[in-house]
Protein backbone atom coordinates (compact mmCIF):
# COMPACT_ATOMS: atom_id res chain seq x y z
CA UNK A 1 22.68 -6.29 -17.41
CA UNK A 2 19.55 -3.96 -18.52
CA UNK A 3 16.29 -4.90 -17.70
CA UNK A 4 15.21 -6.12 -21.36
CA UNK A 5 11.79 -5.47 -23.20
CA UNK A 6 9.09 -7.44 -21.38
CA UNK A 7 6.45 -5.68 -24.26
CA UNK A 8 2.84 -7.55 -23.85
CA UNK A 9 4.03 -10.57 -22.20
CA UNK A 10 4.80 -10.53 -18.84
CA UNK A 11 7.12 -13.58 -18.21
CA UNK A 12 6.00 -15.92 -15.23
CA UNK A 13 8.23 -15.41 -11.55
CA UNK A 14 10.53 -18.33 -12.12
CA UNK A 15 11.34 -17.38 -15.43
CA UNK A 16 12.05 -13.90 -15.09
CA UNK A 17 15.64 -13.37 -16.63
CA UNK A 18 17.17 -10.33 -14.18
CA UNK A 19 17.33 -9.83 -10.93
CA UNK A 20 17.82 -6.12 -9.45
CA UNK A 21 18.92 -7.86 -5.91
CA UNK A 22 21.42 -6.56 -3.28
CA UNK A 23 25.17 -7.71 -3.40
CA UNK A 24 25.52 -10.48 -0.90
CA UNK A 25 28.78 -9.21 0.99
CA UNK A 26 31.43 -11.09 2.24
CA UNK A 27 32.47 -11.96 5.94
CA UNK A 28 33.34 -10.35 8.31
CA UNK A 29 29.76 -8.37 8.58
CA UNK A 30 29.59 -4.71 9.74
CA UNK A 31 28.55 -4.34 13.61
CA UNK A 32 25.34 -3.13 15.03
CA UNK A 33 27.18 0.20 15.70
CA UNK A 34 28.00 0.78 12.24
CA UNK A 35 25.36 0.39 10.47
CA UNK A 36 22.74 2.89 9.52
CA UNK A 37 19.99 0.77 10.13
CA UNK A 38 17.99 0.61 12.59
CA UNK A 39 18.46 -2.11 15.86
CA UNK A 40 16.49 -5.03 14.10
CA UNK A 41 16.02 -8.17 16.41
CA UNK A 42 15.27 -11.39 15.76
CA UNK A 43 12.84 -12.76 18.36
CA UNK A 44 13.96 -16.12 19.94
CA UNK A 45 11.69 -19.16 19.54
CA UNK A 46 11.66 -22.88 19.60
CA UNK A 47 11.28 -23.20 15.72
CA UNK A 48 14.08 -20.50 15.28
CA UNK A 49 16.57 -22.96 17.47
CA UNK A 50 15.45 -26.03 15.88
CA UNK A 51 15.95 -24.60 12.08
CA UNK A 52 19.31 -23.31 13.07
CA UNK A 53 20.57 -25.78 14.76
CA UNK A 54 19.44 -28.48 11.84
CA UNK A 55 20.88 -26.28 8.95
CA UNK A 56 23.91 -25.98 10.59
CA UNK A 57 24.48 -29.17 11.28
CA UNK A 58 24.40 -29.72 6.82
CA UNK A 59 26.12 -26.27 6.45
CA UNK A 60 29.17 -28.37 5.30
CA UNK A 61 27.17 -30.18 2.57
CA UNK A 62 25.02 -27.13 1.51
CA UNK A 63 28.41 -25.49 0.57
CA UNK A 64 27.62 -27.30 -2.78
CA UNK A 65 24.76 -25.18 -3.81
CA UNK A 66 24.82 -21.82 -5.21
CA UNK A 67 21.63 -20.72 -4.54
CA UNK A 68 18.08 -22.07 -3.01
CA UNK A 69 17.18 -22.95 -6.46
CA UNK A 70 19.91 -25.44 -6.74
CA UNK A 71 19.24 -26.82 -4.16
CA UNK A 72 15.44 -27.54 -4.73
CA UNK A 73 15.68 -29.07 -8.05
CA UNK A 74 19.10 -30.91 -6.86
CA UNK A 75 18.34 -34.97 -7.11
CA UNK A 76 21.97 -36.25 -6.54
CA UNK A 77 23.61 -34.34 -3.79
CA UNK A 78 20.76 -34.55 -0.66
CA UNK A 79 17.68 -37.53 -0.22
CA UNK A 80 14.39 -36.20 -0.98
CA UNK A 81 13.91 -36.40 2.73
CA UNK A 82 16.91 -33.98 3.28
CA UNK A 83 16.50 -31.86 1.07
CA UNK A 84 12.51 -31.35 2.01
CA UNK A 85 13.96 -30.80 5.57
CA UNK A 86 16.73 -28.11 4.63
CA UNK A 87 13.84 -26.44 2.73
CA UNK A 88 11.67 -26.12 5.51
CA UNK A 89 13.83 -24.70 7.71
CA UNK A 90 15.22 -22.29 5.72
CA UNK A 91 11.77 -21.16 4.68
CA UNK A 92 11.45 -21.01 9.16
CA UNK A 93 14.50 -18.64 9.12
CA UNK A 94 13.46 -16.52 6.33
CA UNK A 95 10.40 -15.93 6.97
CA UNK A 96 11.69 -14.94 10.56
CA UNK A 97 13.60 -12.34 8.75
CA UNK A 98 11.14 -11.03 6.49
CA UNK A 99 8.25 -10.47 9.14
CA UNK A 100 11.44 -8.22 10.97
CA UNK A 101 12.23 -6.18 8.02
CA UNK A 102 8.60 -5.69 6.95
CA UNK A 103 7.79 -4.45 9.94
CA UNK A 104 10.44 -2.02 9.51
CA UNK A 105 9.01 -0.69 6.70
CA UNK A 106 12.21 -2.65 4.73
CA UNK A 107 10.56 -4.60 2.06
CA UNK A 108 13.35 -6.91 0.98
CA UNK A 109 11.87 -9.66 -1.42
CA UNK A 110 11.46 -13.49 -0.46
CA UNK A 111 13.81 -14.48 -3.15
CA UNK A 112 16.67 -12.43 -1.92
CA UNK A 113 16.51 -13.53 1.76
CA UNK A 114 16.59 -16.72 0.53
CA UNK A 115 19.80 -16.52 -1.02
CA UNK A 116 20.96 -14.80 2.14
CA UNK A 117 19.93 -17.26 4.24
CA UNK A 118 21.85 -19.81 2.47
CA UNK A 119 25.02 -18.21 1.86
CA UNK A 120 24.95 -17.36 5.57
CA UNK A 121 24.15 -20.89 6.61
CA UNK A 122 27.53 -21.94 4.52
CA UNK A 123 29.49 -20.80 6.91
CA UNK A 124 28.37 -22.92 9.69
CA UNK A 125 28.67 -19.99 12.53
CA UNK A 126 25.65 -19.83 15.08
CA UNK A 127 22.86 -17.06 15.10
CA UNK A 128 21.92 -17.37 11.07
CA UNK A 129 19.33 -14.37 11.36
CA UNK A 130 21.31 -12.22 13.08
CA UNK A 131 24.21 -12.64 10.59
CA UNK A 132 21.89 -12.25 8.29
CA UNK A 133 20.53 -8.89 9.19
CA UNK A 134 24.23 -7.99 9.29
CA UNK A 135 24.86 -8.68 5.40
CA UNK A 136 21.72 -6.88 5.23
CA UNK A 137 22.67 -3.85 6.65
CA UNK A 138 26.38 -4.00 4.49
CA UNK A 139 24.42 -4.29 1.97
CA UNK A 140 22.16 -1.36 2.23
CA UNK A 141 18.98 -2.87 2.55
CA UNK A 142 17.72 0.36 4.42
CA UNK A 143 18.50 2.49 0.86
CA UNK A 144 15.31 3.89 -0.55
CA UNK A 145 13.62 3.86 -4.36
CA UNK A 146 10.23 4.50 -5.60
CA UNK A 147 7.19 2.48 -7.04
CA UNK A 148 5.71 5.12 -10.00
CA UNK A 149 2.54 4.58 -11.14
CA UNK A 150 -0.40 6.35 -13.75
CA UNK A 151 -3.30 8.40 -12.73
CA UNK A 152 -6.51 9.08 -14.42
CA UNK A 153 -8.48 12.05 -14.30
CA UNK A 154 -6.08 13.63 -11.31
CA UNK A 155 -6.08 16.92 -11.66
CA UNK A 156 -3.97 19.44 -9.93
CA UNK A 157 -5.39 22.82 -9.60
CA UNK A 158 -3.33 25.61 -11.95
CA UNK A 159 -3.55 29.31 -12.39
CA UNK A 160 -6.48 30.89 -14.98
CA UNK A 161 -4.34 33.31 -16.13
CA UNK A 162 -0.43 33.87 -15.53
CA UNK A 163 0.91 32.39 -12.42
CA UNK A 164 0.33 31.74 -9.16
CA UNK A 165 3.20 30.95 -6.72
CA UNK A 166 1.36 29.34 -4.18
CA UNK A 167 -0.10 26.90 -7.35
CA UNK A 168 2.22 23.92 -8.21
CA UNK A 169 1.83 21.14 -10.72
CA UNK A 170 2.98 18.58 -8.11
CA UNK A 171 2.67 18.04 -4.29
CA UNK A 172 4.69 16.28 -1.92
CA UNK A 173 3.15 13.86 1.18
CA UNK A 174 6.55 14.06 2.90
CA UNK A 175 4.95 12.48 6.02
CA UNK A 176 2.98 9.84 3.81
CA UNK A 177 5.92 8.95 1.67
CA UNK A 178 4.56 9.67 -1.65
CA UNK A 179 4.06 12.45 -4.30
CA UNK A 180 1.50 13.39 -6.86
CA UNK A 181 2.31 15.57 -10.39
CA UNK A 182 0.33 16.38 -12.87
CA UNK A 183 1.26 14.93 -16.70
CA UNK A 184 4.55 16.06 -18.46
CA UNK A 185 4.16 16.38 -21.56
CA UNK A 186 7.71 14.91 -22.26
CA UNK A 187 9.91 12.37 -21.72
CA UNK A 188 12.44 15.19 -20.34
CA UNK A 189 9.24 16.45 -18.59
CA UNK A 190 8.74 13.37 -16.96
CA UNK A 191 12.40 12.88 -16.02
CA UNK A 192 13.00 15.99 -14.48
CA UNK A 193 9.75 15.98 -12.43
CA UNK A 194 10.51 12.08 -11.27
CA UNK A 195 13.90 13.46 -9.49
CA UNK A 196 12.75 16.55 -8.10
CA UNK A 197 9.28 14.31 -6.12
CA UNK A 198 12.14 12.01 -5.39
CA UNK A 199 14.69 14.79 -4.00
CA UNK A 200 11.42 16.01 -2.21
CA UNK A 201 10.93 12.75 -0.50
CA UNK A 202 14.84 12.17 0.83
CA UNK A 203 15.54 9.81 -2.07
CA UNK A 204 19.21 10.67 -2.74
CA UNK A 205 19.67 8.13 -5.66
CA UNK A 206 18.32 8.96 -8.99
CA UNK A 207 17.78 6.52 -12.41
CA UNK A 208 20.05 7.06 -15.26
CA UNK A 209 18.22 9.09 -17.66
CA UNK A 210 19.32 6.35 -20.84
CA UNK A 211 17.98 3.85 -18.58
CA UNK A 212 14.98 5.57 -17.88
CA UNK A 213 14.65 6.77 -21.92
CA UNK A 214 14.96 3.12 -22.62
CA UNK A 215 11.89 1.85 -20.07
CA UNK A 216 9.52 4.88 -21.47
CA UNK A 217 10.12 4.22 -25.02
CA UNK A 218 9.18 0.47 -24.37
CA UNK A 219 5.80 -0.47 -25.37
CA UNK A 220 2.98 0.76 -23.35
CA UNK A 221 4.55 3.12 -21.77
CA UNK A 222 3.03 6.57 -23.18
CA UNK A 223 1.25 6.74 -20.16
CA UNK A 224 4.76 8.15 -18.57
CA UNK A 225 3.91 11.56 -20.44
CA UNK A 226 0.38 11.66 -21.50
CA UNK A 227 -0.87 10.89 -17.00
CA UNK A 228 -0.99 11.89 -13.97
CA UNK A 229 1.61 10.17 -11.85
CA UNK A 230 2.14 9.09 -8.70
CA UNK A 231 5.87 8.30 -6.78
CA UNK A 232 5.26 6.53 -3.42
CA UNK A 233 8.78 6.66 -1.73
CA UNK A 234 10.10 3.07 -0.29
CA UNK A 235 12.81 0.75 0.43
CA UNK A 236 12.32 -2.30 -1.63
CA UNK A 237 14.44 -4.84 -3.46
CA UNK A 238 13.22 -7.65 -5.30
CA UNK A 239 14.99 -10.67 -6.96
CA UNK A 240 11.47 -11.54 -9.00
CA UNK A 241 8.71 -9.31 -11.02
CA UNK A 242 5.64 -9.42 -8.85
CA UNK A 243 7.09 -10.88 -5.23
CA UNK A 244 6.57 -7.13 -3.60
CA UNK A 245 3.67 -5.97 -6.20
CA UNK A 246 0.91 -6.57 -3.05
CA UNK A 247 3.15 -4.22 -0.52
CA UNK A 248 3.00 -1.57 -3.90
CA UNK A 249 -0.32 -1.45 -4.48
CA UNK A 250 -1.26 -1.91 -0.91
CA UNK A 251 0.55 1.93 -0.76
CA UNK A 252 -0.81 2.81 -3.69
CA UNK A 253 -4.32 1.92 -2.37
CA UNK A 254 -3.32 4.04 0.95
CA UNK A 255 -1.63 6.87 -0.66
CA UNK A 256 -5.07 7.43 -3.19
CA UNK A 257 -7.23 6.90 -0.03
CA UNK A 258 -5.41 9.96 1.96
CA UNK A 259 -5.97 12.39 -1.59
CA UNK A 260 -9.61 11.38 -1.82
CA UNK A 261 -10.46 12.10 2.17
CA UNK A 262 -8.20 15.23 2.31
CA UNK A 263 -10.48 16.33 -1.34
CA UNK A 264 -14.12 14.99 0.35
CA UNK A 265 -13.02 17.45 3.66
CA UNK A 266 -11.94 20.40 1.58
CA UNK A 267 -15.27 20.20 -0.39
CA UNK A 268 -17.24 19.99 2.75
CA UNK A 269 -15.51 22.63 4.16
CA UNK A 270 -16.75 25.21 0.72
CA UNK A 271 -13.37 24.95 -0.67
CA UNK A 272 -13.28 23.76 -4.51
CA UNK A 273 -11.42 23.92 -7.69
CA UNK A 274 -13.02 25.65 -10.59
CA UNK A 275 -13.33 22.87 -13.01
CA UNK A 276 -11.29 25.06 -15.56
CA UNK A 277 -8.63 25.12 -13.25
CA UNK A 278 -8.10 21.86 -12.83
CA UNK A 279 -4.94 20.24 -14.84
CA UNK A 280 -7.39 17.10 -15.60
CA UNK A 281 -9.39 19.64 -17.69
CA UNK A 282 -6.74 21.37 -20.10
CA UNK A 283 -4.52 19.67 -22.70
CA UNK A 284 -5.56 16.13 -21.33
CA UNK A 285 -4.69 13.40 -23.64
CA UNK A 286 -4.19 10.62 -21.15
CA UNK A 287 -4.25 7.31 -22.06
CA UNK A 288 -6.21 4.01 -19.97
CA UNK A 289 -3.30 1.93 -22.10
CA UNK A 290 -1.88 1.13 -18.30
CA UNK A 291 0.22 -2.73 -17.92
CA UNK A 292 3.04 -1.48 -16.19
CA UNK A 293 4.24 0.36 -13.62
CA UNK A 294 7.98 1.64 -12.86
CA UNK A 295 10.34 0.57 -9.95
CA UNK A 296 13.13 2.09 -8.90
CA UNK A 297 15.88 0.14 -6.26
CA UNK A 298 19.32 1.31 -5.06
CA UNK A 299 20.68 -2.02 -5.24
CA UNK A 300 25.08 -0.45 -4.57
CA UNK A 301 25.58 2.49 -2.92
CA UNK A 302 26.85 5.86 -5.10
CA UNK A 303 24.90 4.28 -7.92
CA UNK A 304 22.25 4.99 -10.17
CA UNK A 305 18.92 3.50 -9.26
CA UNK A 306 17.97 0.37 -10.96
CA UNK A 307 15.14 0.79 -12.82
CA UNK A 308 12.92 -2.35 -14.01
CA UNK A 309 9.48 -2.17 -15.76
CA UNK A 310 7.40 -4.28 -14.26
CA UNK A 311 3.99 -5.66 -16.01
CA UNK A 312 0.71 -5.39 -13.52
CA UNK A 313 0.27 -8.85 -12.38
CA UNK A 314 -3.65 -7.86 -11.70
CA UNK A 315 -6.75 -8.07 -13.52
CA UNK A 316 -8.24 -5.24 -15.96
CA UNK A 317 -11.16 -4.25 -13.23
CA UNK A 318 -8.42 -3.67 -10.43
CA UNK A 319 -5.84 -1.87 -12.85
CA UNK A 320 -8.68 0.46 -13.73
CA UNK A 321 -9.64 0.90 -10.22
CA UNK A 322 -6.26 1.12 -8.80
CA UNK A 323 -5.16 4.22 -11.07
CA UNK A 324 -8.56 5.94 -11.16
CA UNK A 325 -8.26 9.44 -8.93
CA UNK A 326 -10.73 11.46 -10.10
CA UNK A 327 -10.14 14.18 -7.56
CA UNK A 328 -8.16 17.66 -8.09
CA UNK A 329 -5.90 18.82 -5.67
CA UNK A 330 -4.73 22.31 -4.59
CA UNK A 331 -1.20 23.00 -3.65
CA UNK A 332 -2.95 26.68 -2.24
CA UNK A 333 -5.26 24.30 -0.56
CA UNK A 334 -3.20 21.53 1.08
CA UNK A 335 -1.54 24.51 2.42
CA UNK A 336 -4.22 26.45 4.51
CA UNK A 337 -4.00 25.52 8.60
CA UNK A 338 -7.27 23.50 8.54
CA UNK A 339 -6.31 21.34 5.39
CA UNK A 340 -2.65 20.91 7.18
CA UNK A 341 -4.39 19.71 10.49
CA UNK A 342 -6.47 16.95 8.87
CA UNK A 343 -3.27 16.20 6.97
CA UNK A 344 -1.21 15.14 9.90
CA UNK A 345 -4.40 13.11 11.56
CA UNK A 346 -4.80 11.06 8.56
CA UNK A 347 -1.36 10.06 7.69
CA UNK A 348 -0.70 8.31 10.70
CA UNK A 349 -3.96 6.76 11.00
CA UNK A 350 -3.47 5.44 7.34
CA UNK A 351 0.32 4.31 8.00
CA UNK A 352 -1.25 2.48 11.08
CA UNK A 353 -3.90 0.44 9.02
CA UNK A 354 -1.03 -0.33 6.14
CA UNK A 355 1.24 -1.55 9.03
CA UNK A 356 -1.24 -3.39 10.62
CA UNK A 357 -2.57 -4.89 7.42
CA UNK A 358 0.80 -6.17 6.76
CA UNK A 359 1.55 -7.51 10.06
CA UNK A 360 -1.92 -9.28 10.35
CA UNK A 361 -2.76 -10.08 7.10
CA UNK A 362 -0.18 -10.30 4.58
CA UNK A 363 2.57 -11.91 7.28
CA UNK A 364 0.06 -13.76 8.24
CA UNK A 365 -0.97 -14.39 12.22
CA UNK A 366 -2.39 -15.95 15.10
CA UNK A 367 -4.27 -13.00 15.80
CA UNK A 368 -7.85 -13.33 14.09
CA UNK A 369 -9.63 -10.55 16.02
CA UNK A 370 -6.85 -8.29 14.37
CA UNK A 371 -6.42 -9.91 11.35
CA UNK A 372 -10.17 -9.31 10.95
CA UNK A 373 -10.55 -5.60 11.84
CA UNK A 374 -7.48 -4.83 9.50
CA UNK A 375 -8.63 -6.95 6.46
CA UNK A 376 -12.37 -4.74 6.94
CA UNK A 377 -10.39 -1.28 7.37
CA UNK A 378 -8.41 -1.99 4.10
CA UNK A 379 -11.68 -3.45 2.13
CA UNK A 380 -13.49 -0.59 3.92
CA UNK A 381 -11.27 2.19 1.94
CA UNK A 382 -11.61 0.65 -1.05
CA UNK A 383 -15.02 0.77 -1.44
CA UNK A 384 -15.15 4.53 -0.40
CA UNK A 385 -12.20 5.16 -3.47
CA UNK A 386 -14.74 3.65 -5.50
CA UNK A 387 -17.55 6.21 -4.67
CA UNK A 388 -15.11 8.99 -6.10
CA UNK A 389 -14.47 6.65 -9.57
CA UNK A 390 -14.54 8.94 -12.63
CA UNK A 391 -16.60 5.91 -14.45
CA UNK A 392 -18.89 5.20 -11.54
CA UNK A 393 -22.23 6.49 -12.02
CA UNK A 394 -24.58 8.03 -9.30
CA UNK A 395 -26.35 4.44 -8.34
CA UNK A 396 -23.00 2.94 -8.19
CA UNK A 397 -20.72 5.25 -6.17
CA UNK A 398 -24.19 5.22 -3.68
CA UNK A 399 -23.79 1.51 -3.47
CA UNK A 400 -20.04 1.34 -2.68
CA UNK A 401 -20.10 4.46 -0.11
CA UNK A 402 -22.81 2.85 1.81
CA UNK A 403 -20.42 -0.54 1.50
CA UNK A 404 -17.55 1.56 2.91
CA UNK A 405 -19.48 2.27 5.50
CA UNK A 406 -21.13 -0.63 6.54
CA UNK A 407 -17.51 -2.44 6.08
CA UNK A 408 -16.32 0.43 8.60
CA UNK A 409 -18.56 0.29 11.07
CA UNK A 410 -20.44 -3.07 11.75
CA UNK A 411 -18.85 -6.23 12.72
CA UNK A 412 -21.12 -7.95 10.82
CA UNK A 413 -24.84 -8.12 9.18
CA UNK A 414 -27.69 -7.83 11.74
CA UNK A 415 -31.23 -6.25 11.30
CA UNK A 416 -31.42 -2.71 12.31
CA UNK A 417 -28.35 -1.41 10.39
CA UNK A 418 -29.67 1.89 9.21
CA UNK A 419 -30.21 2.62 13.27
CA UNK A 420 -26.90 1.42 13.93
CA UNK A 421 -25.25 3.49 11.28
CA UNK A 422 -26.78 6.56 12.77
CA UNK A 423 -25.97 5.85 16.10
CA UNK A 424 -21.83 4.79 15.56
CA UNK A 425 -21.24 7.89 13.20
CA UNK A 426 -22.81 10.06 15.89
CA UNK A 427 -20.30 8.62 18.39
CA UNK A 428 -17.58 8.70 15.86
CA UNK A 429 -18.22 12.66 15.11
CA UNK A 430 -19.14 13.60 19.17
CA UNK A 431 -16.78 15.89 19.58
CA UNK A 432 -18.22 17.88 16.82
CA UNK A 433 -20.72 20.24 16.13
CA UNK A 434 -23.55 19.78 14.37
CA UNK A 435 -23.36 16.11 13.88
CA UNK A 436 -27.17 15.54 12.44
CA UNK A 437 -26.35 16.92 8.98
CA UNK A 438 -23.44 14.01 9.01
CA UNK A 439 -25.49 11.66 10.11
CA UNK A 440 -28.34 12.24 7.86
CA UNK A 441 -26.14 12.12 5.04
CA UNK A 442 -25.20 8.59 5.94
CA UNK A 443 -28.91 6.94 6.30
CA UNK A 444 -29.72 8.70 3.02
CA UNK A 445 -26.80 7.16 1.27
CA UNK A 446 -28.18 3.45 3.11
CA UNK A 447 -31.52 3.93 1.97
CA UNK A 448 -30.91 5.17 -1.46
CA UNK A 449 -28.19 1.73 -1.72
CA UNK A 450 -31.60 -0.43 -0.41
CA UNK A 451 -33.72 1.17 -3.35
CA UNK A 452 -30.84 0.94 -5.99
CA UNK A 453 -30.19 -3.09 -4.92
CA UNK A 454 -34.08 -4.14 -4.51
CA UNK A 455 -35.54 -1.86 -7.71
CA UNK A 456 -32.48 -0.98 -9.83
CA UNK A 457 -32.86 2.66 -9.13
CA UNK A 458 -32.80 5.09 -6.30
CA UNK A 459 -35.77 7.29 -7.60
CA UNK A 460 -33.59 10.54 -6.93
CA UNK A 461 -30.72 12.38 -7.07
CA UNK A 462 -28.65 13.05 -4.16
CA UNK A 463 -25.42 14.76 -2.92
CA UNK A 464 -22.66 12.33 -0.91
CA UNK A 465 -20.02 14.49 -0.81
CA UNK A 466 -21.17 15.07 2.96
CA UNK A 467 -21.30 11.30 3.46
CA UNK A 468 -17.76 11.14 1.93
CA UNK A 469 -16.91 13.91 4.29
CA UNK A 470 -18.27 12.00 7.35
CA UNK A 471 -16.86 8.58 6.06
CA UNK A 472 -13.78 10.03 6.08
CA UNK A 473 -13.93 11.80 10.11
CA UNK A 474 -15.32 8.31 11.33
CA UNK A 475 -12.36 6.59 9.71
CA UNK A 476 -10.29 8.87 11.70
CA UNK A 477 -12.04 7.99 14.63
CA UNK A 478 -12.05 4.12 14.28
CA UNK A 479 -8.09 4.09 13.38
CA UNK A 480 -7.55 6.27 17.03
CA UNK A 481 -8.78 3.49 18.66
CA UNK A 482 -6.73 0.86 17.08
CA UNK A 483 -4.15 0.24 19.89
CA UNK A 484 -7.05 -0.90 22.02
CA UNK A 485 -7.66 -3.89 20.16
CA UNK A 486 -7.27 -7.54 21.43
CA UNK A 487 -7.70 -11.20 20.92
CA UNK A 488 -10.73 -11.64 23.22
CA UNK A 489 -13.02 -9.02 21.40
CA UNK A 490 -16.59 -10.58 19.36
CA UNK A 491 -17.57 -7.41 18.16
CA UNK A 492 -14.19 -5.58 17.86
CA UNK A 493 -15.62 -2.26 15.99
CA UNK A 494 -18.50 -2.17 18.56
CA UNK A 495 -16.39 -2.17 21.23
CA UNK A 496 -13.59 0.14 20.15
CA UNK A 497 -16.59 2.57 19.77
CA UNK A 498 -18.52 1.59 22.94
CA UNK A 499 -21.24 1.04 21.15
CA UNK A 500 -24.17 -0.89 22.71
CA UNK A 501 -26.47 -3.74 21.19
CA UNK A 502 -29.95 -3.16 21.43
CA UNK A 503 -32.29 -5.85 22.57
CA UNK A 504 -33.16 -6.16 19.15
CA UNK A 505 -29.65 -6.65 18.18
CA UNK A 506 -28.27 -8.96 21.07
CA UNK A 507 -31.61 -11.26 19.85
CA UNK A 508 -30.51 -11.10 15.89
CA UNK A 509 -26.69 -11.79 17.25
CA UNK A 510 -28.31 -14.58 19.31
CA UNK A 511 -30.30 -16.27 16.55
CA UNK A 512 -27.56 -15.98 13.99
CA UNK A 513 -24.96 -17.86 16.48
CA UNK A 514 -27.51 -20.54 17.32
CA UNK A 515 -28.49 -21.28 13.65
């Protein structure tokens, strides 16, 4: 059935009344061979053979539930004890699953595995996860949608006078997954520009335009004409509003990071957009009335994608933040060799973090020392979007660059940090000339945050963009070392660079452990 009005009241998870999930197929499953999906594994374990072999041996009994909601609020069918025991290991095996799919990029919700999981288990035949992946794969897990979200103040850069027909009102991050467009105007504006980013990216299904009429004429939804938007291209399905909203706007948060280090390079490298050329700048009548966002999943194959307006399960500060990109972008730009070059560096360094994010922090693991360094790279890119905010003012964008960087590059707080700053950027950037300037940039942005946070003002103006610039080429840097990382590093960002403490430093690290 449609996806009805939510309006101003998003509806807790357990309550939400439609579910966009997959079609569990029947048996038999497809084989490996078949399928279009990749060769997904399930590691063996201990707990994997225990919670199979338990769940099997009640598959007879389970046969009586429906779903894994029956079965938790059930009181007559299992004991407590039982039915506490089935739940835990079917939350082993799904989340077995899940960690195996997300790190395939295959965001399938919690509540749907569930449900897979059971109906699976019903039929009382060994290797659950494996089946599962099967009915996965026959189910088309692998198919991709969208997440589309509002801008503000993105601009794209458009022609003066006449045209231009190296200037577009859209670009497309094939390699990053995602595309950017300028507003619409219109509803059929906004339709026809959705499918042609989506074509761009390789997504083959496309939304019914009644459906889609129907979400954008919902309540706060002018923002579908009026912004900027932005279509991140992925392969999720959900059986609840908000159980995949952290892997969206953990994409989104990538995907505004790339546009804002790609615009701090260009502008260090003397190439700008005349503010009068900039799409932010000319018939803007955007509006900050954002408390939804737009999901697209290809839930049957040959169908229209299912479309389901989803409120922003977030608070005001981080909605503002999240859609606030006030950059402008050059289609005549992104395409010059040197723009294209720093293109293809950053992408995959970004995709690592987000993978690695997701894997060590989200999943959750055993691995602290990368748990840690991810967690700091994320929180690190964050603060340096913030520096570019279109309501940040000088004092504060100084504050949260010199954040970014101090998040980047230190393992923790220790005296001498301004010296320590210096010193990592100059081994991030040592394979370039004139490093100094880049450097300099950086202390001056460290001091300036030490007179804003002790005396409420810096005393001066200043220029960042060449900080920006530099925080941007030590990023790359840091993420190229990644695969180096392991479980028996203190300092891991020290030692990634091969950086080394002072004596100063090893007796501040000393003090601080011993207190």
């Amino acid at each position: 059935m449609p996806m009805p009005d939510l309006g101003r009241s998003p509806l807790p998870v357990e309550l939400a009344p439609d579910r966009a999930i997959l079609p569990i197929p029947a048996e038999p499953p497809v084989t490996m061979s078949d399928a279009p999906l990749p060769d997904l594994t399930i590691p063996p374990s201990k707990k994997r053979a225990q919670s199979e072999t338990y769940l099997l041996s009640k598959h007879n009994v389970l046969k009586a539930f429906d779903s894994v909601e029956d079965l938790a609020t059930d009181e007559e069918t299992l004991t407590e004890k039982d039915r506490d025991a089935v739940l835990h290991h079917l939350l082993q095996l799904r989340s077995a699953v899940a960690r195996v799919l997300w790190k395939a990029g295959l965001y399938t919700g919690t509540s749907i595995l569930d449900d897979f999981v059971l109906e699976v288990t019903k039929s009382g035949q060994p290797d659950i996860c494996g089946r599962v992946i099967d009915r996965l794969r026959q189910a088309g897990v692998e198919r991709p949608g969208f997440v589309l979200y509002p801008l503000t103040e993105f601009g794209m850069e458009i022609p003066f006078f006449g045209s231009e027909p190296d200037l577009r009102n859209f670009a497309v991050f094939r390699e990053a997954d995602f595309a950017l467009t300028a507003q619409t105007g219109s509803i059929e504006g906004a339709y026809a520009r959705l499918n042609e980013m989506a074509a761009a990216l390789g997504i083959t299904a496309v939304p019914d335009r009644s459906s889609f009429e129907h979400h954008v004429r919902a309540g706060n939804m002018r923002w579908m004409t009026r912004n900027p938007l932005l279509l991140v291209r992925l392969s999720s399905h959900t059986g609840a509003y908000y159980e995949n909203q952290f892997i969206y706007t953990l994409k989104i948060r990538v995907a505004a990071a790339l546009i804002v280090m790609l615009h701090a390079l260009s502008v260090d490298a003397g190439i700008t957009v005349d503010k009068f050329n900039s799409s932010a700048e000319v018939s803007n009548n955007e509006t900050l009335d954002i408390r939804h966002y737009l999901i697209g999943e290809a839930t049957r194959a040959e169908k229209p994608l299912s479309l389901r307006r989803v409120p922003m399960n977030v608070a005001a500060l981080e909605l503002a933040r999240l859609s606030d990109l006030a950059v402008t972008l050059s289609t005549r730009t992104l395409a010059r060799p040197e723009l294209h070059a720093l293109e293809q560096r950053l992408t995959p360094a970004l995709r690592a973090v987000e993978h690695g994010y997701l894997q060590y922090v989200n999943l959750t693991s055993s691995e602290k020392v990368h748990s840690r360094v991810f967690r700091r790279l994320v929180t690190a890119i964050d603060w340096y979007r913030q520096s570019f905010g279109s309501r940040t003012n000088e004092a504060e964008a100084i504050v949260a660059l010199a954040v970014a960087f101090e998040t980047l590059l230190t393992d923790h707080y220790a005296p001498g940090s301004v010296a320590r700053l210096k010193r990592r950027v100059g081994i991030c950037l040592a394979t370039r000339p004139n490093v100094r300037p880049y450097q300099d940039s950086v202390v001056a942005v460290h001091k300036a945050r030490s007179e804003i946070v002790h005396t409420g003002d810096s005393g001066r103006e200043m220029d960042i963009r060449r900080a920006q610039a530099a925080f941007a080429l030590c990023f790359l840097e840091v993420a190229s070392r990644l695969d180096r990382l392991n479980r028996t590093m203190s300092d891991p960002i020290r030692e990634l660079l091969g950086d080394s403490l002072t004596q100063e430093e090893i007796k501040a690290k000393g003090d601080a452990e011993t207190a």
